[in-house]
N, C-alpha and C. Protein backbone atom coordinates (compact mmCIF):
# COMPACT_ATOMS: atom_id res chain seq x y z
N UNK A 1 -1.87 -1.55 -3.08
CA UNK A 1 -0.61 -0.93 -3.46
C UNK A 1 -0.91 0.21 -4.44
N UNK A 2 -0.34 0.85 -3.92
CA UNK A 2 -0.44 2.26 -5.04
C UNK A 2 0.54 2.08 -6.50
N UNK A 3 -0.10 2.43 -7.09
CA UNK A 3 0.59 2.59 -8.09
C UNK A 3 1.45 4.06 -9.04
N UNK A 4 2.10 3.82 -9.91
CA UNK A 4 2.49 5.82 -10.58
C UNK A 4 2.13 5.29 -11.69
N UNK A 5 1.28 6.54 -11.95
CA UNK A 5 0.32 6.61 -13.28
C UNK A 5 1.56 6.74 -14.68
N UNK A 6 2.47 7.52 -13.85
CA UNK A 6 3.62 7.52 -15.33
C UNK A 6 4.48 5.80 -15.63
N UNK A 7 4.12 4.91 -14.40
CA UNK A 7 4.90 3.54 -14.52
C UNK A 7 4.16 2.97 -15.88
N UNK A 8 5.10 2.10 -16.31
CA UNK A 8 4.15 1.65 -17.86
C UNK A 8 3.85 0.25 -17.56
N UNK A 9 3.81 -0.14 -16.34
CA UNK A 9 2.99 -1.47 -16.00
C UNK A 9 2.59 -1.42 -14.55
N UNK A 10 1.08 -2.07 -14.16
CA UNK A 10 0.81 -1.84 -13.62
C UNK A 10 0.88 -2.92 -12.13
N UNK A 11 1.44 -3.85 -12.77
CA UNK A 11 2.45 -4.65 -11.99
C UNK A 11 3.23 -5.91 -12.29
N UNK A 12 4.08 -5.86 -12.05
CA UNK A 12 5.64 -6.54 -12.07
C UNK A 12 5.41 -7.47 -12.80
N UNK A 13 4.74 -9.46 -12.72
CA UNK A 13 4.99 -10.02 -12.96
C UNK A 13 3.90 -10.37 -14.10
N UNK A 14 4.27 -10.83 -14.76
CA UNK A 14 3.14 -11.53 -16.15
C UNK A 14 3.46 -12.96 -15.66
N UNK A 15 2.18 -13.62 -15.64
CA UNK A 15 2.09 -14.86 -14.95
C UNK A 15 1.27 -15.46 -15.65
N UNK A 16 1.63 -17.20 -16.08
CA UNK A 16 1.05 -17.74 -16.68
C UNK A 16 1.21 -19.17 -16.78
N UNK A 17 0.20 -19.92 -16.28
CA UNK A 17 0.25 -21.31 -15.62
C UNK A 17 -0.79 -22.32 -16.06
N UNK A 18 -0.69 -23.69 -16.07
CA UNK A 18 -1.80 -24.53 -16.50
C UNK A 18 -1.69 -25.49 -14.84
N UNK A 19 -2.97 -25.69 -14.59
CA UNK A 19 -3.32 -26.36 -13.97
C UNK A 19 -4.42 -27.47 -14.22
N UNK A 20 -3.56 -29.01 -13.45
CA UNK A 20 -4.65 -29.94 -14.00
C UNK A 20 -4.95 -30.92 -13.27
N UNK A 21 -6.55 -31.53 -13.52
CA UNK A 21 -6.59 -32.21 -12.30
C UNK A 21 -7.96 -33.26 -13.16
N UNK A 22 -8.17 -34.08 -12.81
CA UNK A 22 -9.62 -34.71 -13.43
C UNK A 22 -10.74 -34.57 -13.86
N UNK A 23 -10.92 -33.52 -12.19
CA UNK A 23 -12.13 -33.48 -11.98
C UNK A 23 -12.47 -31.63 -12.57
N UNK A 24 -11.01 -30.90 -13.04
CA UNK A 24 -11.35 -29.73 -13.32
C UNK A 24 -12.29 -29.91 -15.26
N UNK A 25 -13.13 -28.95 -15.26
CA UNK A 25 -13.32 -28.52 -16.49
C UNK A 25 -14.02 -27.07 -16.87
N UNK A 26 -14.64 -26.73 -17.97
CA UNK A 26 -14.72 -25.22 -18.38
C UNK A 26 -15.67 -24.77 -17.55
N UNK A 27 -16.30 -25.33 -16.97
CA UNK A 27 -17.93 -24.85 -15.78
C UNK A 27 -16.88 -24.36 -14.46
N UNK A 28 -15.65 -25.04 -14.00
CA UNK A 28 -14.81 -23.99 -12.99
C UNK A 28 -14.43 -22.99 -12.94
N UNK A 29 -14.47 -22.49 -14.60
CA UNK A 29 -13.64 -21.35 -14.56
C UNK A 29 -14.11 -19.94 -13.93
N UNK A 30 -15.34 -19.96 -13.79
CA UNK A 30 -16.01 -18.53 -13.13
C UNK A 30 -15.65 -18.98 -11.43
N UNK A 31 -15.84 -20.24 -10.83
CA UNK A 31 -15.70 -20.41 -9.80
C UNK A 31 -14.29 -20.21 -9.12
N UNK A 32 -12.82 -20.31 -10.09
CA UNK A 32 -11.34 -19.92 -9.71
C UNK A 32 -11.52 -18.76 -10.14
N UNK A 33 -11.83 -18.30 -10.83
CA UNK A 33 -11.86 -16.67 -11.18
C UNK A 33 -12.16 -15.61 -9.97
N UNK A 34 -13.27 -16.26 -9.38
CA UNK A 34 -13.95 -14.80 -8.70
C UNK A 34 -12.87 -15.69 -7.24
N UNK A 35 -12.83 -16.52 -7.26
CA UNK A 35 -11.26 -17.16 -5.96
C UNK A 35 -9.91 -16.29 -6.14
N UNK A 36 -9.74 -16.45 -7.28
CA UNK A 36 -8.30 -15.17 -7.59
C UNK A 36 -8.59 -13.87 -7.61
N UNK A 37 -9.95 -13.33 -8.02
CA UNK A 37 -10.12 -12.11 -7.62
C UNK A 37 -10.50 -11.67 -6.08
N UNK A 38 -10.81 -12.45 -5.03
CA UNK A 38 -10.63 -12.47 -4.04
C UNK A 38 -9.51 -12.65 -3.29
N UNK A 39 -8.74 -13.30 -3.14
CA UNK A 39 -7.73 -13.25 -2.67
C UNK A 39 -6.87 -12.71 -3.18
N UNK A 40 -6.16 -12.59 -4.37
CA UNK A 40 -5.14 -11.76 -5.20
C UNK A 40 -5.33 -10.66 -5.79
N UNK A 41 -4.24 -9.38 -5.65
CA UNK A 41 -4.22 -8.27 -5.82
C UNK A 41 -3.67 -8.34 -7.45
N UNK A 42 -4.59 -7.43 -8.65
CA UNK A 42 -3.63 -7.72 -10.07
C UNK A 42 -4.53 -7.55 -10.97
N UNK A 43 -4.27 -7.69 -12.34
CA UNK A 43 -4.79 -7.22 -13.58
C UNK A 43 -5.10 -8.04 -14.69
N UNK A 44 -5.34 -8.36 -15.63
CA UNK A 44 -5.64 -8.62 -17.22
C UNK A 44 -5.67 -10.01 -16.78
N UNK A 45 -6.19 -10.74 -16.03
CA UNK A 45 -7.04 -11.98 -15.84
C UNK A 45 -7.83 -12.58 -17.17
N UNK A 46 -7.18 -13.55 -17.63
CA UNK A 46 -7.79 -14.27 -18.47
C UNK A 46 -7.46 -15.82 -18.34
N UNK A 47 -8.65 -16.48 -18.44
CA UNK A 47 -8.63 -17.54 -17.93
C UNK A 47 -9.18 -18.66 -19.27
N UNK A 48 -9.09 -20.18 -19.46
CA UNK A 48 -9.67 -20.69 -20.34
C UNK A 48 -9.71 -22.56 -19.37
N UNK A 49 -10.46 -22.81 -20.02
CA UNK A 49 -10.88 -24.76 -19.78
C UNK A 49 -10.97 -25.73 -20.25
N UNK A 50 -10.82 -26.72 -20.24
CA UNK A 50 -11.57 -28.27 -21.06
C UNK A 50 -11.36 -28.56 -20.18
N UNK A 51 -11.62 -29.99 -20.36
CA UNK A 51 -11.70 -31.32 -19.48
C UNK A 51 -10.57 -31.52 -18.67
N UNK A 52 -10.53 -31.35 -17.79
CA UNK A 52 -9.05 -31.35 -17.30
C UNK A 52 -8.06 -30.96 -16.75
N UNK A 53 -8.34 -29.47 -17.69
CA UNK A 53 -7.41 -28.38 -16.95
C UNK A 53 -7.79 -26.96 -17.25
N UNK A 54 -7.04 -26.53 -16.44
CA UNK A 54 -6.89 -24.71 -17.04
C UNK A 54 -5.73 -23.90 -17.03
N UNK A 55 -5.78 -22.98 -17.25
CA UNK A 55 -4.87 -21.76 -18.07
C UNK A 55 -5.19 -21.25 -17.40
N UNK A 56 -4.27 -20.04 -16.76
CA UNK A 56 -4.50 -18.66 -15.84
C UNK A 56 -3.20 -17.90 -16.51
N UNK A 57 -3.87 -16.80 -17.04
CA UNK A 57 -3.02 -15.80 -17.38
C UNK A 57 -2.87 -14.49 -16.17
N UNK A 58 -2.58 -13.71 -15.63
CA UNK A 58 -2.55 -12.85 -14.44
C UNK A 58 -1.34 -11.80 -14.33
N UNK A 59 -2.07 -10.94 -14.71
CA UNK A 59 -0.60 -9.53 -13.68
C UNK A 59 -0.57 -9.16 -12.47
N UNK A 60 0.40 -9.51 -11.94
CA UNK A 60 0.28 -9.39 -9.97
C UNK A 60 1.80 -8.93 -9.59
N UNK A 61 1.60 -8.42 -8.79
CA UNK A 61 3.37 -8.39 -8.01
C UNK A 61 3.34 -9.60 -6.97
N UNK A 62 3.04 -10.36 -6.58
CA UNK A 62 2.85 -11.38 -6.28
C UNK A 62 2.23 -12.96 -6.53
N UNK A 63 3.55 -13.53 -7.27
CA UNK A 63 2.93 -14.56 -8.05
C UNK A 63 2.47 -15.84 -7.47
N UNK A 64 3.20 -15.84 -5.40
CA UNK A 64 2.81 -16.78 -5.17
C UNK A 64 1.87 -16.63 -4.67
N UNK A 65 0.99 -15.56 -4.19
CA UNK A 65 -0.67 -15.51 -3.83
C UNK A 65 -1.34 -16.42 -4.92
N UNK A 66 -0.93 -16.28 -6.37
CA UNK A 66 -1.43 -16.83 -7.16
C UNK A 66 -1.74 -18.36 -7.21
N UNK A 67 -0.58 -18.66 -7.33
CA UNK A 67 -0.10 -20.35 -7.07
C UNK A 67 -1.18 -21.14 -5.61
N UNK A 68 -0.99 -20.02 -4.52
CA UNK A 68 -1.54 -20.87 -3.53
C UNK A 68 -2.83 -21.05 -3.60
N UNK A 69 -3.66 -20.10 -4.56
CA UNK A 69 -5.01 -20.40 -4.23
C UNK A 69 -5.21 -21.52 -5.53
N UNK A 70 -4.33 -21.32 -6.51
CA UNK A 70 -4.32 -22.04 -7.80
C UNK A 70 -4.28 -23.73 -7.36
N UNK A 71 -3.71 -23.84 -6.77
CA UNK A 71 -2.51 -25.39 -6.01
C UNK A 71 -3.49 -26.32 -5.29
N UNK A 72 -5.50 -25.27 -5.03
CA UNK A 72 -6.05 -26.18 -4.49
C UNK A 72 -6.85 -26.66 -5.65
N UNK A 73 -6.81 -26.47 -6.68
CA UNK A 73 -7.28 -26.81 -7.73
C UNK A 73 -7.02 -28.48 -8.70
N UNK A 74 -5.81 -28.17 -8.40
CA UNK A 74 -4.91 -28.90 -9.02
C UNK A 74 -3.34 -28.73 -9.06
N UNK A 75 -2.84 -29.96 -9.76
CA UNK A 75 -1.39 -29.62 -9.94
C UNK A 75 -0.98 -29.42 -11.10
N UNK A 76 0.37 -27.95 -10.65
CA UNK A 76 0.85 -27.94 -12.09
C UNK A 76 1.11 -28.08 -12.78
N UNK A 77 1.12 -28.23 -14.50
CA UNK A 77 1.39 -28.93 -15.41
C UNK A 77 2.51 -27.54 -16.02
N UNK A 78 2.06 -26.47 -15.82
CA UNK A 78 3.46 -25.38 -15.78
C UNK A 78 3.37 -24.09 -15.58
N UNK A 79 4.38 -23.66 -14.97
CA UNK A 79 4.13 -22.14 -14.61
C UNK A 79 4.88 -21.41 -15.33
N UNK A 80 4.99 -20.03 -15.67
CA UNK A 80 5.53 -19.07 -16.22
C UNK A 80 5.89 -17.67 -15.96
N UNK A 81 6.61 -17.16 -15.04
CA UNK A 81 6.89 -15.75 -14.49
C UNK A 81 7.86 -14.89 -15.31
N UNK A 82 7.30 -13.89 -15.98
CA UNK A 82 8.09 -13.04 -16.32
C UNK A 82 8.52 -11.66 -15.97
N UNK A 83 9.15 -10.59 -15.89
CA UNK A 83 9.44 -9.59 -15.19
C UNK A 83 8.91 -8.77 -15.67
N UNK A 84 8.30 -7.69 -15.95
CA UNK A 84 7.56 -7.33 -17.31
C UNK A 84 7.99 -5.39 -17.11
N UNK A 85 8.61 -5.30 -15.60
CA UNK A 85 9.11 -4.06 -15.25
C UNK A 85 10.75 -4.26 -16.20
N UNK A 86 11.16 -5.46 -15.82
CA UNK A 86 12.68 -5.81 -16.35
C UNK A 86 13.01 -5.25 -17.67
N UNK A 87 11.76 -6.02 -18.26
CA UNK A 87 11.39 -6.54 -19.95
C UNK A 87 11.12 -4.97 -20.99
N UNK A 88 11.05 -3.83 -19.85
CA UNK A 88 10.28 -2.82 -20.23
C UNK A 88 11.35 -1.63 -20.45
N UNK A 89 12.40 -2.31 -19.43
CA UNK A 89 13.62 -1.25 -19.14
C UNK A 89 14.51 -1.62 -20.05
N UNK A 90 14.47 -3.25 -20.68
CA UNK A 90 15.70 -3.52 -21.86
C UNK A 90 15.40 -2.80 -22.99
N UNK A 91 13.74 -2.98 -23.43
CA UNK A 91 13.26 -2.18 -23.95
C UNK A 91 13.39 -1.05 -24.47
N UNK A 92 13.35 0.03 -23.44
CA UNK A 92 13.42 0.96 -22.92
C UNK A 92 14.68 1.59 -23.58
N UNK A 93 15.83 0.99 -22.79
CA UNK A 93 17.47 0.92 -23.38
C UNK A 93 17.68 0.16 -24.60
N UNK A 94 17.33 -0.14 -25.37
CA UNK A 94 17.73 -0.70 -26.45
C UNK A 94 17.25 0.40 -27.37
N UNK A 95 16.47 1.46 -27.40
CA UNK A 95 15.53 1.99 -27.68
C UNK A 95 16.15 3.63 -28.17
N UNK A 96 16.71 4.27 -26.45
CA UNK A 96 18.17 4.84 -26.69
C UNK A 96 18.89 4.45 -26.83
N UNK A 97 19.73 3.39 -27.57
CA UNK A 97 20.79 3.01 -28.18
C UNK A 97 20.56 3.00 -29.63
N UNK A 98 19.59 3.11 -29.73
CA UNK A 98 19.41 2.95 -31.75
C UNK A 98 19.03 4.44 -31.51
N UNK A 99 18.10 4.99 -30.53
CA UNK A 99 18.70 6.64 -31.35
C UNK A 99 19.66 7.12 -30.94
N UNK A 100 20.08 6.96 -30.46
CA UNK A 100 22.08 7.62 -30.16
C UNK A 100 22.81 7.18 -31.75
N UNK A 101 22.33 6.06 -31.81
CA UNK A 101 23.37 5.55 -33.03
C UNK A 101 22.95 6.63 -34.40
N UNK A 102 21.82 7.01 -34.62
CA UNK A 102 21.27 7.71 -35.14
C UNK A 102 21.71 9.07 -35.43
């Protein structure tokens, strides 16, 4: 997907999920990593581990590419989708409204 260099994100959703399972711990995390960078299109990937589970942080316009490769991992303990184009435009407008008031 192309992107516009003047857009101020480089895609839509801020995504952020724990997944958990027994047999996951911190030695997986390079192994789901280079899995989400394969299959999923997206940005600022940060990932963390213990015993148990993990954290996936991810910018994608597609959050359920995410989930499905995530889902063979384990199950969710919670997901988090935010709009971050939405979040940018209230922003944005709240922004000209205090300088208008001005």
């Amino acid at each position: 997907m192309d992107h516009d260099p003047n857009e101020p994100v480089n895609f839509r959703y801020d995504v952020v999920c724990i997944i958990s399972s027994p047999e996951l711990s911190r030695k997986d995390v390079p192994k789901i990593r280079e899995h989400i960078l394969r299959e999923c299109v997206g940005d600022c990937l940060v990932m963390g581990g213990m015993k148990g589970m993990i954290k996936v942080h991810f910018h994608t316009d597609n959050p359920e590419e995410l989930f499905k490769v995530l889902e063979q991992y384990g199950k969710f303990e919670s997901k988090a989708v935010e709009d971050m184009k939405k979040q940018y435009e209230e922003f944005k407008a709240k922004k000209e409204q205090e300088k208008e008031k001005k």
